[in-house]
N, C-alpha and C. Protein backbone atom coordinates (compact mmCIF):
# COMPACT_ATOMS: atom_id res chain seq x y z
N UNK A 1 21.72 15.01 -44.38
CA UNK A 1 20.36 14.58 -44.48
C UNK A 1 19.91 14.09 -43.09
N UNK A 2 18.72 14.63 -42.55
CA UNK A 2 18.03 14.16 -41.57
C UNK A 2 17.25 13.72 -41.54
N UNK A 3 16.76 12.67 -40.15
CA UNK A 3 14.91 11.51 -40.65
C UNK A 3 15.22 11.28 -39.11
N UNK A 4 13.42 11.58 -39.04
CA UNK A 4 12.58 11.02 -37.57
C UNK A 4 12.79 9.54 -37.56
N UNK A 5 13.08 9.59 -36.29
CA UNK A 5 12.88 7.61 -36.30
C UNK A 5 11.99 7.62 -35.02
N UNK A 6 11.25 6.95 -35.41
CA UNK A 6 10.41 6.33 -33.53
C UNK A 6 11.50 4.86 -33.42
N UNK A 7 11.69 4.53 -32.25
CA UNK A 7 12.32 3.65 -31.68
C UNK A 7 10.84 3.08 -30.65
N UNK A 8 10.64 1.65 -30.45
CA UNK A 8 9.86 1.32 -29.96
C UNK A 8 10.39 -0.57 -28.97
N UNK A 9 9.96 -0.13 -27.37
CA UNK A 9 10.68 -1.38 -26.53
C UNK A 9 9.53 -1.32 -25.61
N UNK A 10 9.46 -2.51 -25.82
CA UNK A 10 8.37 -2.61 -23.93
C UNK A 10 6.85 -1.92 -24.45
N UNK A 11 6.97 -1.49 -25.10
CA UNK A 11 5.52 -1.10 -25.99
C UNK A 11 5.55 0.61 -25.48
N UNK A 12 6.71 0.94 -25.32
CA UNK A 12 6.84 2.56 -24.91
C UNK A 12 7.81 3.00 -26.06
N UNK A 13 7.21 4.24 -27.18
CA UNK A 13 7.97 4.61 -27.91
C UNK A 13 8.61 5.76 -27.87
N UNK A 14 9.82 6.47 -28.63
CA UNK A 14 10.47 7.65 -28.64
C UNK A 14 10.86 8.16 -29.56
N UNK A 15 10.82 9.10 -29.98
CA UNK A 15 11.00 9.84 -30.73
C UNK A 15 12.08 10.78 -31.33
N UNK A 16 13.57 10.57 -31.74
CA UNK A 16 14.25 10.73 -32.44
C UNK A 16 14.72 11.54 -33.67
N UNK A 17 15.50 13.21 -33.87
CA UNK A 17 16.26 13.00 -35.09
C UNK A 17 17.38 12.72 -35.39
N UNK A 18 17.23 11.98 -36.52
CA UNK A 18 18.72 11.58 -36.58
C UNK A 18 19.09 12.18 -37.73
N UNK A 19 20.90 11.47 -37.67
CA UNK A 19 21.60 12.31 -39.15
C UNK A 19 21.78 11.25 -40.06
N UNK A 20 21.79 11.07 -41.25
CA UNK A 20 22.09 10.01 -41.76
C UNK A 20 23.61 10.06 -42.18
N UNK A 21 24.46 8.88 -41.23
CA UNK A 21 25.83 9.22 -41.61
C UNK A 21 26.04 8.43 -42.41
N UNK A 22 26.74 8.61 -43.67
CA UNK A 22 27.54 8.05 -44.70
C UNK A 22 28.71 7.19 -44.19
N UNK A 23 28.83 7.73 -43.74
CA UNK A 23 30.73 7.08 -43.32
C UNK A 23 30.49 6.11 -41.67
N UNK A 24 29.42 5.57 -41.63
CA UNK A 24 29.26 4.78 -40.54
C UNK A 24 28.64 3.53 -41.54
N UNK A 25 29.26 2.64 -40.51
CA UNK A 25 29.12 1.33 -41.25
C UNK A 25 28.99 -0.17 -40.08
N UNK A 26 28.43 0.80 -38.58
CA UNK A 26 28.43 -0.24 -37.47
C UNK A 26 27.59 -0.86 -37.39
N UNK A 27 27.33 -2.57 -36.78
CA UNK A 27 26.50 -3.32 -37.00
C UNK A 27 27.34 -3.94 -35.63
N UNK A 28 25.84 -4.98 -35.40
CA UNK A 28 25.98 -5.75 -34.06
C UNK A 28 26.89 -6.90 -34.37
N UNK A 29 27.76 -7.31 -34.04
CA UNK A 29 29.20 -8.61 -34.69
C UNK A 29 28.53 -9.90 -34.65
N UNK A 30 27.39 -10.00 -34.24
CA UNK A 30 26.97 -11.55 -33.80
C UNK A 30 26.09 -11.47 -34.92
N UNK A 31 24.94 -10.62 -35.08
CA UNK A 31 23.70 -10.58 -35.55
C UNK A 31 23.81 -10.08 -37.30
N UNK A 32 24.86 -9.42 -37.15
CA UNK A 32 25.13 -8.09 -38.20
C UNK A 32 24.16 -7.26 -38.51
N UNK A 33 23.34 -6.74 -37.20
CA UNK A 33 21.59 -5.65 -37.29
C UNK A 33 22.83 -4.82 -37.45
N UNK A 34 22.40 -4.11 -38.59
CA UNK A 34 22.29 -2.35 -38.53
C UNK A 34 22.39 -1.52 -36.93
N UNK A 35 23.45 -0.91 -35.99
CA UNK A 35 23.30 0.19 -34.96
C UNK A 35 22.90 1.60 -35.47
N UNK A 36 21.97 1.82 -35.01
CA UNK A 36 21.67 3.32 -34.85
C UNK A 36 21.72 3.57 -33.70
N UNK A 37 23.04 4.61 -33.35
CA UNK A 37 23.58 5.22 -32.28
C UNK A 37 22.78 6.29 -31.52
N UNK A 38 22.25 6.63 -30.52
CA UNK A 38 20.90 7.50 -30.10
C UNK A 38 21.76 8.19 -28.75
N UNK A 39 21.89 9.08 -28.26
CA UNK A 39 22.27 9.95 -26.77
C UNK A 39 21.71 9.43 -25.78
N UNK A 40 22.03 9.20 -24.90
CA UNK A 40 21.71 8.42 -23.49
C UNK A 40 20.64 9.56 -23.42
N UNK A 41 20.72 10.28 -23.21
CA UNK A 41 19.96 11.65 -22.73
C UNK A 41 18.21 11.56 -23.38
N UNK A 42 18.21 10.94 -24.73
CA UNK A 42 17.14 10.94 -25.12
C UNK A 42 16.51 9.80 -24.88
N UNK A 43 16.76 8.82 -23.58
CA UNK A 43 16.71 7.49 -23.61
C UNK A 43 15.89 7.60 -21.95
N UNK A 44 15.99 8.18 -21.27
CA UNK A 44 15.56 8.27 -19.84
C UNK A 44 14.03 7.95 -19.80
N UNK A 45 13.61 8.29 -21.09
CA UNK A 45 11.98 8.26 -20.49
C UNK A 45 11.64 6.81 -21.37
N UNK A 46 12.70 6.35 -21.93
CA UNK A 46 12.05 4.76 -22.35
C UNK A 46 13.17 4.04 -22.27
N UNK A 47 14.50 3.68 -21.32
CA UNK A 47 14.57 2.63 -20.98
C UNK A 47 14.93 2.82 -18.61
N UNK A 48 14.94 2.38 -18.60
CA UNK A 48 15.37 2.45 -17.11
C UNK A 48 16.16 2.89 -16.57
N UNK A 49 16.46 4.44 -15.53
CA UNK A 49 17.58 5.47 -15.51
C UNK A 49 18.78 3.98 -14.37
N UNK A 50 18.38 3.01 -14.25
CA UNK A 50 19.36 2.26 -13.52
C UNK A 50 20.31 1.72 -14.50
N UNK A 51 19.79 1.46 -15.77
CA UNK A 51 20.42 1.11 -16.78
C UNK A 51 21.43 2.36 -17.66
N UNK A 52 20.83 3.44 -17.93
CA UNK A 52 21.55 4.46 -18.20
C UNK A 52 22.50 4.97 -17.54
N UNK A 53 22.05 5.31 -15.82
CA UNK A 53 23.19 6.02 -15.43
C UNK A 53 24.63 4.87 -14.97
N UNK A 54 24.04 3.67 -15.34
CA UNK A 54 25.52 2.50 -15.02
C UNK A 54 26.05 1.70 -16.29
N UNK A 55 26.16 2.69 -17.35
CA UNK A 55 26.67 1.39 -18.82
C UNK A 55 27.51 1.14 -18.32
N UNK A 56 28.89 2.28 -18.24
CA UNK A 56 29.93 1.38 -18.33
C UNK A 56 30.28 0.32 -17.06
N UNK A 57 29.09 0.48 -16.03
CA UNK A 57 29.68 -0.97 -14.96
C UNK A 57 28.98 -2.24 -15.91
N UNK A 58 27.74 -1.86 -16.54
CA UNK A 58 27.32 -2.99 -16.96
C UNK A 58 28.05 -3.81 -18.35
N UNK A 59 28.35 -2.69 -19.33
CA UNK A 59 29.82 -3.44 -19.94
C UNK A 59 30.42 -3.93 -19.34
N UNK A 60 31.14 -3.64 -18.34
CA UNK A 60 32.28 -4.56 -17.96
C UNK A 60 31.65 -5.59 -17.17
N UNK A 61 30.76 -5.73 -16.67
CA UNK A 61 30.09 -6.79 -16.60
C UNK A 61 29.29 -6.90 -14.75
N UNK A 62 29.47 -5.64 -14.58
CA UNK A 62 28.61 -5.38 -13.11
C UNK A 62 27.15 -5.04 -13.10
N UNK A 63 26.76 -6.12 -13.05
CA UNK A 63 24.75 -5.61 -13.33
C UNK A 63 24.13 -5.61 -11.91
N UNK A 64 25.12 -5.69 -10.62
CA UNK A 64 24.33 -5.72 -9.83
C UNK A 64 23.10 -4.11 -9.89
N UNK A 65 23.37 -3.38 -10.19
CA UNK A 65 23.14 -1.82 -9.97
C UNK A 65 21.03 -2.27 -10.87
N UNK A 66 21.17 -3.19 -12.01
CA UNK A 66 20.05 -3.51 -12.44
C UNK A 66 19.00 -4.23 -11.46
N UNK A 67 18.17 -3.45 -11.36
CA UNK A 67 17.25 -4.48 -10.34
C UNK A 67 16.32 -5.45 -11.26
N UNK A 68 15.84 -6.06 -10.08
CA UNK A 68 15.10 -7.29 -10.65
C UNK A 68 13.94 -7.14 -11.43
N UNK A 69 13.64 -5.65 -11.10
CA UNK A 69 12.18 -5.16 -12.29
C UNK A 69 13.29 -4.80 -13.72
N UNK A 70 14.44 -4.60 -14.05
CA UNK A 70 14.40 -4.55 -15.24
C UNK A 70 15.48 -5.34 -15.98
N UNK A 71 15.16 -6.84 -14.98
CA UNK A 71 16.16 -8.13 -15.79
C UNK A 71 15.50 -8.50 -17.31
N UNK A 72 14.25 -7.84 -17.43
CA UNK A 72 13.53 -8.33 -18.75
C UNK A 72 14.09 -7.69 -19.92
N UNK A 73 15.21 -6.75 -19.54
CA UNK A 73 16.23 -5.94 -20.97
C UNK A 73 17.31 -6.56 -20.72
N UNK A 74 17.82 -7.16 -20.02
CA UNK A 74 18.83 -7.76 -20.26
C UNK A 74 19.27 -8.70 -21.23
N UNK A 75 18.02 -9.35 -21.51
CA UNK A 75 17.97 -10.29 -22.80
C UNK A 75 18.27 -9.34 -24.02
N UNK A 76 17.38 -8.50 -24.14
CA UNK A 76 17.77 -7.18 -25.29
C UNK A 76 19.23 -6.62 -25.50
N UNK A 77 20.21 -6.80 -24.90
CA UNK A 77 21.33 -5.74 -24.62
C UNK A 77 22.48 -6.70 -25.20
N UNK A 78 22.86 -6.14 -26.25
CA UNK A 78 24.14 -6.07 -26.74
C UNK A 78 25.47 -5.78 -26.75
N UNK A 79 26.34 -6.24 -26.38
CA UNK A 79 27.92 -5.04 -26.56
C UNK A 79 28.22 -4.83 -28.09
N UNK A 80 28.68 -3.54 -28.29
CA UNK A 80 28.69 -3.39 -29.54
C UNK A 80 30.42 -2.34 -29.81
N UNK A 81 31.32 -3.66 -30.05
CA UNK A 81 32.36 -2.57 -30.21
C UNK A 81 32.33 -1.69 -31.52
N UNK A 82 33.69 -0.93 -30.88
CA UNK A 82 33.92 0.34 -32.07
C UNK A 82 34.55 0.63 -32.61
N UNK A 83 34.99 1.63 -33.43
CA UNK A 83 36.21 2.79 -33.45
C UNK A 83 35.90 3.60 -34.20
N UNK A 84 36.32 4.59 -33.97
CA UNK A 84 36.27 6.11 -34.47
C UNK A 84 36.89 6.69 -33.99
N UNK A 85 37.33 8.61 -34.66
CA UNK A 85 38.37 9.30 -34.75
C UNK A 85 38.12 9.66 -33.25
N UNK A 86 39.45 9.00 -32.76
CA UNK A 86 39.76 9.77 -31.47
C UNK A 86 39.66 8.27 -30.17
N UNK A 87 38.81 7.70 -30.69
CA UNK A 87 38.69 6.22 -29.64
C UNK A 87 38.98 4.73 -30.42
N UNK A 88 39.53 4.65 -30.17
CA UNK A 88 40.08 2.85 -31.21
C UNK A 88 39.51 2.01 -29.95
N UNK A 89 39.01 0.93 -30.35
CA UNK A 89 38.62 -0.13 -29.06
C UNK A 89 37.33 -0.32 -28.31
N UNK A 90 36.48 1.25 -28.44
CA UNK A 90 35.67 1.38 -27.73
C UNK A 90 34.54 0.50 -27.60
N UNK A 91 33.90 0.43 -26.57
CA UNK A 91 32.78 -0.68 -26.35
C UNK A 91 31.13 0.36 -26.17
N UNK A 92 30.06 -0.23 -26.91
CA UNK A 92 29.62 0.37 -26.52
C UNK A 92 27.66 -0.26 -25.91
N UNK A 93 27.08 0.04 -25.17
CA UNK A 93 25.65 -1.20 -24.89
C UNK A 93 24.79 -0.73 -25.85
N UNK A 94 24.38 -0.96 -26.42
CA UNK A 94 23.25 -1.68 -27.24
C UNK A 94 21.82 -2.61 -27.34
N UNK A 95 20.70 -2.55 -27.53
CA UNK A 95 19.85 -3.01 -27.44
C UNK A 95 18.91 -3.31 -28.78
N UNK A 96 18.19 -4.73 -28.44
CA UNK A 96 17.54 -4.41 -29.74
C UNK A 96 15.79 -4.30 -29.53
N UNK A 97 15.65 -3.29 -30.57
CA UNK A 97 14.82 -2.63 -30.66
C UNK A 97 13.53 -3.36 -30.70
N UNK A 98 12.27 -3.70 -30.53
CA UNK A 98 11.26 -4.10 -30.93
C UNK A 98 10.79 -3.59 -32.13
N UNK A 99 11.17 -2.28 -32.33
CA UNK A 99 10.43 -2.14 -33.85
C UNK A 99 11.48 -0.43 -34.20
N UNK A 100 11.34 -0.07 -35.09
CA UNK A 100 12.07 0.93 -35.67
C UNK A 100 11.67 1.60 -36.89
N UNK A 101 10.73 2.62 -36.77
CA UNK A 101 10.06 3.79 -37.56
C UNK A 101 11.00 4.48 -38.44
N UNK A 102 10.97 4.33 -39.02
CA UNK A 102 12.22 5.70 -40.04
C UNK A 102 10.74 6.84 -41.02
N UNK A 103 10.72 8.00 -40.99
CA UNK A 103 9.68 8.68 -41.30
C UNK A 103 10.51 9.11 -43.07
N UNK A 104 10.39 8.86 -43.59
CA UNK A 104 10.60 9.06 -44.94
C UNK A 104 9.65 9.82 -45.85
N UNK A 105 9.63 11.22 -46.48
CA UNK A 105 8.59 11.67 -46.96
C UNK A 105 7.59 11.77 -46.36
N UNK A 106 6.69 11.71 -45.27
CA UNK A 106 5.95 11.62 -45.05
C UNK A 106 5.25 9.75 -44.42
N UNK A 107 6.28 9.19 -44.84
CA UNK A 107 5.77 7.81 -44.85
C UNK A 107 6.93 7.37 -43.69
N UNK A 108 6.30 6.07 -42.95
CA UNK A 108 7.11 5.36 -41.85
C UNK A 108 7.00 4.24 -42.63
N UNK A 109 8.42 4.13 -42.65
CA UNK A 109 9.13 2.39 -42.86
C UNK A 109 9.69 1.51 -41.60
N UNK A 110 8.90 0.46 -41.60
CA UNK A 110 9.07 -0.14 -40.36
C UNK A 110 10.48 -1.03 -41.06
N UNK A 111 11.35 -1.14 -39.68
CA UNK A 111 12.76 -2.04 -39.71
C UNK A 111 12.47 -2.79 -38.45
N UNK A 112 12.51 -4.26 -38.45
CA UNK A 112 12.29 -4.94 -37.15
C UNK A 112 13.73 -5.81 -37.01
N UNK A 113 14.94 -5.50 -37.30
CA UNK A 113 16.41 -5.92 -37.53
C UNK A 113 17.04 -4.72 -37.05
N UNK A 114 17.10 -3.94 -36.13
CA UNK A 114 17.70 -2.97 -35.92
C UNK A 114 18.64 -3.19 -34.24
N UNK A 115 19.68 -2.63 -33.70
CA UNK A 115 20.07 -2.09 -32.81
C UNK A 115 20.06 -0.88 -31.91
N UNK A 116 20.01 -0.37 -31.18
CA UNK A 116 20.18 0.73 -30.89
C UNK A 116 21.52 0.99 -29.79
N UNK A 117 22.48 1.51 -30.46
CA UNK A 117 23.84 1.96 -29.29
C UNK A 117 23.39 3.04 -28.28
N UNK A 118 23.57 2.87 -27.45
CA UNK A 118 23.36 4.04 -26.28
C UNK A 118 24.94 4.55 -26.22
N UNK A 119 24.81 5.98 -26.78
CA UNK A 119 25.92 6.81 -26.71
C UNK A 119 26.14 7.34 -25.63
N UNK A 120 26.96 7.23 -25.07
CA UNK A 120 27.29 7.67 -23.35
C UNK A 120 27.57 8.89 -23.40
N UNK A 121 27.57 9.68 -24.37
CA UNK A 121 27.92 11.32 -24.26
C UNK A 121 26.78 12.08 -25.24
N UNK A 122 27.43 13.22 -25.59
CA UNK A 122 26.56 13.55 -26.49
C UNK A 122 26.96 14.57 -28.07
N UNK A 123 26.47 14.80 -28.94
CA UNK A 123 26.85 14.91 -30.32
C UNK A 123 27.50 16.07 -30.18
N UNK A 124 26.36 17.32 -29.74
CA UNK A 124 27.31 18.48 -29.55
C UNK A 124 26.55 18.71 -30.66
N UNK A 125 24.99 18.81 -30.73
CA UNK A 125 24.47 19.38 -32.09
C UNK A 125 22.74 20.02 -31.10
N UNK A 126 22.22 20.27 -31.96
CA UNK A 126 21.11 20.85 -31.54
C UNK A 126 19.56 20.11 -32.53
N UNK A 127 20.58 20.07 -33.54
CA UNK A 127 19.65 19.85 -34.82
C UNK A 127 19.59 17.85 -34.81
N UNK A 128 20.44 17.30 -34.50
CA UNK A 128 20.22 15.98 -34.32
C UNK A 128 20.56 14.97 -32.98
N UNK A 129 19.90 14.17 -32.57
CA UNK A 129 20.49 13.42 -31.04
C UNK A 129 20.65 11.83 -31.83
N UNK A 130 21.12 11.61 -32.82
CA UNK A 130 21.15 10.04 -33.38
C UNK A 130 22.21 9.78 -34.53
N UNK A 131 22.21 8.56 -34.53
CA UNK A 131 23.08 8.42 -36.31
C UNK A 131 22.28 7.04 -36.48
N UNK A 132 22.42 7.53 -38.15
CA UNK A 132 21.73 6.16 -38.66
C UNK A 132 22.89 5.95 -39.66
N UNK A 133 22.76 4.08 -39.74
CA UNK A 133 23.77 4.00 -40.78
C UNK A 133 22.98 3.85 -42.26
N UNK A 134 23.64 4.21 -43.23
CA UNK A 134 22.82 4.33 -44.00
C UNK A 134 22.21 3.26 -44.91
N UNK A 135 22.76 1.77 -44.77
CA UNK A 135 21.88 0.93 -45.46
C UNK A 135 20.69 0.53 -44.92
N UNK A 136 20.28 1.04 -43.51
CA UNK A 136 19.37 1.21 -43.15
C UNK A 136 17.86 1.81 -44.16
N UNK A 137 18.44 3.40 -44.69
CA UNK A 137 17.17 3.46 -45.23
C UNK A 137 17.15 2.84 -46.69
């Protein structure tokens, strides 16, 4: 099953399909928001390519590479560990969303409790660039 999501930060939104995975069950450890996992790739034109092209220095905790125009996401940004088949341990950045569209039937359900994981690679699909977990919808 697939669903449009708009993702919305900074008052710049994007546009998203995702898959709805069953067998995902990730959430932020502090907050417990719901992650919906999205491709770095679909992320360039709404969050800052200084932030994208450096997660993993900024996981581990090197932000010099962030300049001072976009210390205002830093407040937003989450670590969000993991695991799944093939990576046990993994870490991954995260942000939270200002607002979160899910297009259902025809209808948008707003979620203002959401995450978004920035996936550092990519699905290897054509038909979707996201995962949603599913108590989301």
């Amino acid at each position: 099953m697939f669903k449009d999501i708009k993702i919305n930060i900074e008052g710049k939104e994007v546009q998203v399909k995702a898959m709805v995975d069953t067998g995902n069950m990730l959430k932020d450890p502090i907050t417990l928001m719901p992650v919906i996992v999205v491709e770095k790739e679909m992320l360039y034109d709404f969050l800052p390519k200084e932030i994208l092209n450096n997660l993993e220095k900024i996981i581990g905790g090197d932000t010099k590479e962030v300049t001072e125009k976009n210390v205002e996401y830093m407040s937003k940004f989450r670590i969000i560990p993991y695991n799944s088949i093939g990576r046990q341990n993994g870490l991954m950045l995260g942000f939270k969303a200002d607002k979160v569209k899910i297009i259902i039937d025809d209808e948008e359900k707003e979620v203002n409790n959401a995450i978004i994981g920035i996936f550092n690679e990519s699905f290897n699909s054509n038909t979707y660039s996201a995962l949603i977990i599913l108590e989301i919808l």
